[in-house]
Protein backbone atom coordinates (compact mmCIF):
# COMPACT_ATOMS: atom_id res chain seq x y z
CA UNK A 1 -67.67 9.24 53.58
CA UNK A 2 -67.09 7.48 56.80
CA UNK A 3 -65.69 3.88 56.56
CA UNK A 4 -68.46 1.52 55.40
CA UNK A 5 -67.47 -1.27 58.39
CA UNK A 6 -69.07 0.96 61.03
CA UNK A 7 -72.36 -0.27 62.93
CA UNK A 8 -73.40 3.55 63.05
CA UNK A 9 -73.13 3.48 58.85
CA UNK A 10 -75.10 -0.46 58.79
CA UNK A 11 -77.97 1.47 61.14
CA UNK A 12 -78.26 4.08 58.90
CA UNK A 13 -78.58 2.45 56.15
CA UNK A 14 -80.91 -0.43 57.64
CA UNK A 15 -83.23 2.53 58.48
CA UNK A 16 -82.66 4.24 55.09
CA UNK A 17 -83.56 0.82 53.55
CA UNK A 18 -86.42 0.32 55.78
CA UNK A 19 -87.73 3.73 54.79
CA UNK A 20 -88.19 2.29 51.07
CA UNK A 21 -89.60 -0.86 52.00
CA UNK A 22 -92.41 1.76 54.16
CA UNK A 23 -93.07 3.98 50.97
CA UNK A 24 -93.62 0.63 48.92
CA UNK A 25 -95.55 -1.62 51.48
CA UNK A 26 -97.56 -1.08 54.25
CA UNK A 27 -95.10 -1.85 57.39
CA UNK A 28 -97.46 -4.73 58.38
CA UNK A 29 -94.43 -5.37 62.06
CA UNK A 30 -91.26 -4.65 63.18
CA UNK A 31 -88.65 -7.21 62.36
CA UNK A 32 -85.87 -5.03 64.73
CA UNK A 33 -82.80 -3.23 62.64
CA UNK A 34 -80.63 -5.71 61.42
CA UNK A 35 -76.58 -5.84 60.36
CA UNK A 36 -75.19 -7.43 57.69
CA UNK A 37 -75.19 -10.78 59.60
CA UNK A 38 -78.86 -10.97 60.66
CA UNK A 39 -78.82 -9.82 63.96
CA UNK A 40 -80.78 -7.17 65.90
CA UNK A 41 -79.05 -4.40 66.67
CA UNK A 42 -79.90 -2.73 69.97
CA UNK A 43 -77.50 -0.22 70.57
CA UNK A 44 -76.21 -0.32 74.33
CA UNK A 45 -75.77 4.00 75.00
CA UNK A 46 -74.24 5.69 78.41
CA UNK A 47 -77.20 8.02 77.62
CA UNK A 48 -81.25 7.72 78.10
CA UNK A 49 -82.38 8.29 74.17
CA UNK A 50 -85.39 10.51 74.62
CA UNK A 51 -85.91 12.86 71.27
CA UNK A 52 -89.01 15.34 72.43
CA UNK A 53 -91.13 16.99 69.57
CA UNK A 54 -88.44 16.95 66.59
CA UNK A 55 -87.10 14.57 64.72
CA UNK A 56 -83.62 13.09 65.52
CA UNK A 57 -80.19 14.06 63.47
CA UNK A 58 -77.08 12.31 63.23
CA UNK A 59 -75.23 14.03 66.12
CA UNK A 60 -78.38 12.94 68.50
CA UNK A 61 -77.74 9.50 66.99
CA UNK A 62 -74.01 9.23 67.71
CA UNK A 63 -74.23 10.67 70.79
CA UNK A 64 -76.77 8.03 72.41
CA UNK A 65 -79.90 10.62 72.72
CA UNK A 66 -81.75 8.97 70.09
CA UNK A 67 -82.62 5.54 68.65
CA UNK A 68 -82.58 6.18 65.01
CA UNK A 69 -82.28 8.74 63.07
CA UNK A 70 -84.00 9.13 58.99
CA UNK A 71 -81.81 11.17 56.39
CA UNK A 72 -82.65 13.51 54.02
CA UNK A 73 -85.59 15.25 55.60
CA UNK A 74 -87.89 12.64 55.27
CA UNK A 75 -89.47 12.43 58.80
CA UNK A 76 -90.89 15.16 60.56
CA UNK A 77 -91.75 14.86 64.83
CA UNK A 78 -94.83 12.96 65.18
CA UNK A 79 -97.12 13.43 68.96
CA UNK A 80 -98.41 10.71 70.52
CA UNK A 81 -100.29 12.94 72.50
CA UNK A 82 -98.45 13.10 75.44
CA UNK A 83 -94.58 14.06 76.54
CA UNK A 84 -92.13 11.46 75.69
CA UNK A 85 -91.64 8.84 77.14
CA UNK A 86 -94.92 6.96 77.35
CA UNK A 87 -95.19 3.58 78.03
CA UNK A 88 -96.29 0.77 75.55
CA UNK A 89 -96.90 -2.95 75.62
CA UNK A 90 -95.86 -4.87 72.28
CA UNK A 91 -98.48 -6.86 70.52
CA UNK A 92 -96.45 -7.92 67.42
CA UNK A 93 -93.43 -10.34 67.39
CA UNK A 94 -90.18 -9.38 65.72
CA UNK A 95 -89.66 -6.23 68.37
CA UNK A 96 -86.18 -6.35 69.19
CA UNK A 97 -85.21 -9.72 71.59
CA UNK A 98 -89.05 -9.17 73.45
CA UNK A 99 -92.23 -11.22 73.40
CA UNK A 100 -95.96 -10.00 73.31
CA UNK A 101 -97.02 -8.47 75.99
CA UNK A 102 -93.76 -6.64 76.91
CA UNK A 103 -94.09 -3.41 78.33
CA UNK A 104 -91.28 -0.84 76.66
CA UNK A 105 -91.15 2.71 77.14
CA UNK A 106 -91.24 5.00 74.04
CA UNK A 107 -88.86 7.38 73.48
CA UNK A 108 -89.08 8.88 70.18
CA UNK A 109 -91.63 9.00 67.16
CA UNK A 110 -91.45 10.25 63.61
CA UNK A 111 -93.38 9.95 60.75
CA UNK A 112 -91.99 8.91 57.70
CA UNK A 113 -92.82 10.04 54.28
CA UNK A 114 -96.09 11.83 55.60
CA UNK A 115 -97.56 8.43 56.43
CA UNK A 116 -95.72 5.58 57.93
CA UNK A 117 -94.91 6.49 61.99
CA UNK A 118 -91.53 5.21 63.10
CA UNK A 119 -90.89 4.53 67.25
CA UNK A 120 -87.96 4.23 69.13
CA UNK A 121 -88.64 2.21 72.32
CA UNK A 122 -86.47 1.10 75.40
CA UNK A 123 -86.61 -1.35 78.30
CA UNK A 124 -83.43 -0.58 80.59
CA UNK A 125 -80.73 -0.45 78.26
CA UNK A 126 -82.58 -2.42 75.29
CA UNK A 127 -83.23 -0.50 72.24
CA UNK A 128 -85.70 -1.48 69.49
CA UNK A 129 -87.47 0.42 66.27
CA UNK A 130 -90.93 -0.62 65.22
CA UNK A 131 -94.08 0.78 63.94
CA UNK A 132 -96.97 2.39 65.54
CA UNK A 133 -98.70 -0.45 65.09
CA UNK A 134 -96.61 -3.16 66.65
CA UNK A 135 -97.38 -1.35 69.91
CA UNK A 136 -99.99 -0.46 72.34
CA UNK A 137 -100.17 2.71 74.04
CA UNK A 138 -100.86 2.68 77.81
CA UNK A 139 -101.16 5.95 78.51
């Protein structure tokens, strides 16, 4: 097992975490990934995440190509109805550092658990995970 200091190992398990709280509650907003100090982790990557009809894996996530990734085979690719990315305004608080009405680009989208649908959304090199429903499509 990989040292359990690493901010790769805290995202993972933020979104493993997260993935309980979604099979327990509805996932009402997006309160952003946090670390073991409260802050919002937006990953700064060398890459453009874009994850296009499957869902992410580990390698995608350490390399930079995608946002998050979900263990165990509990997500499966989810279409928004159009090729990634498609842009999206935010009309919840708690998405990563921006305010309603912020336009973000998303970049991957899973569902989780056959029910609950995950995004992965940029703004230049700002990185963010919500739900479905703290966004609105414009496209």
């Amino acid at each position: 097992m990989p040292p359990q200091n690493s901010s790769a190992n805290r995202i993972v398990v933020a979104i493993s975490l997260l993935i309980g709280v979604l099979s327990v509650a509805s996932f009402q907003a997006c309160h952003g990934m946090k670390d073991h100090n409260e802050r919002t982790v937006n990953r700064k990557s060398v890459k453009k995440p874009l994850i296009q009809g499957r869902t992410a894996t580990k390698a995608d996530f350490d390399s930079g190509t995608a946002i998050y990734y979900i263990p165990y085979g509990r997500s499966a690719p989810y279409s928004l109805g159009h090729d990634l990315p498609i842009r999206a305004e935010i009309v919840k608080p708690g998405v990563g550092d921006w305010s309603i009405g912020h336009q973000v680009s998303i970049v991957q989208a899973e569902v989780t658990d056959g029910q609950h649908v995950t995004l992965g959304v940029i703004d230049g090199d700002e990185q963010a995970v919500c739900s479905l429903a703290d966004v609105k499509l414009l496209e």
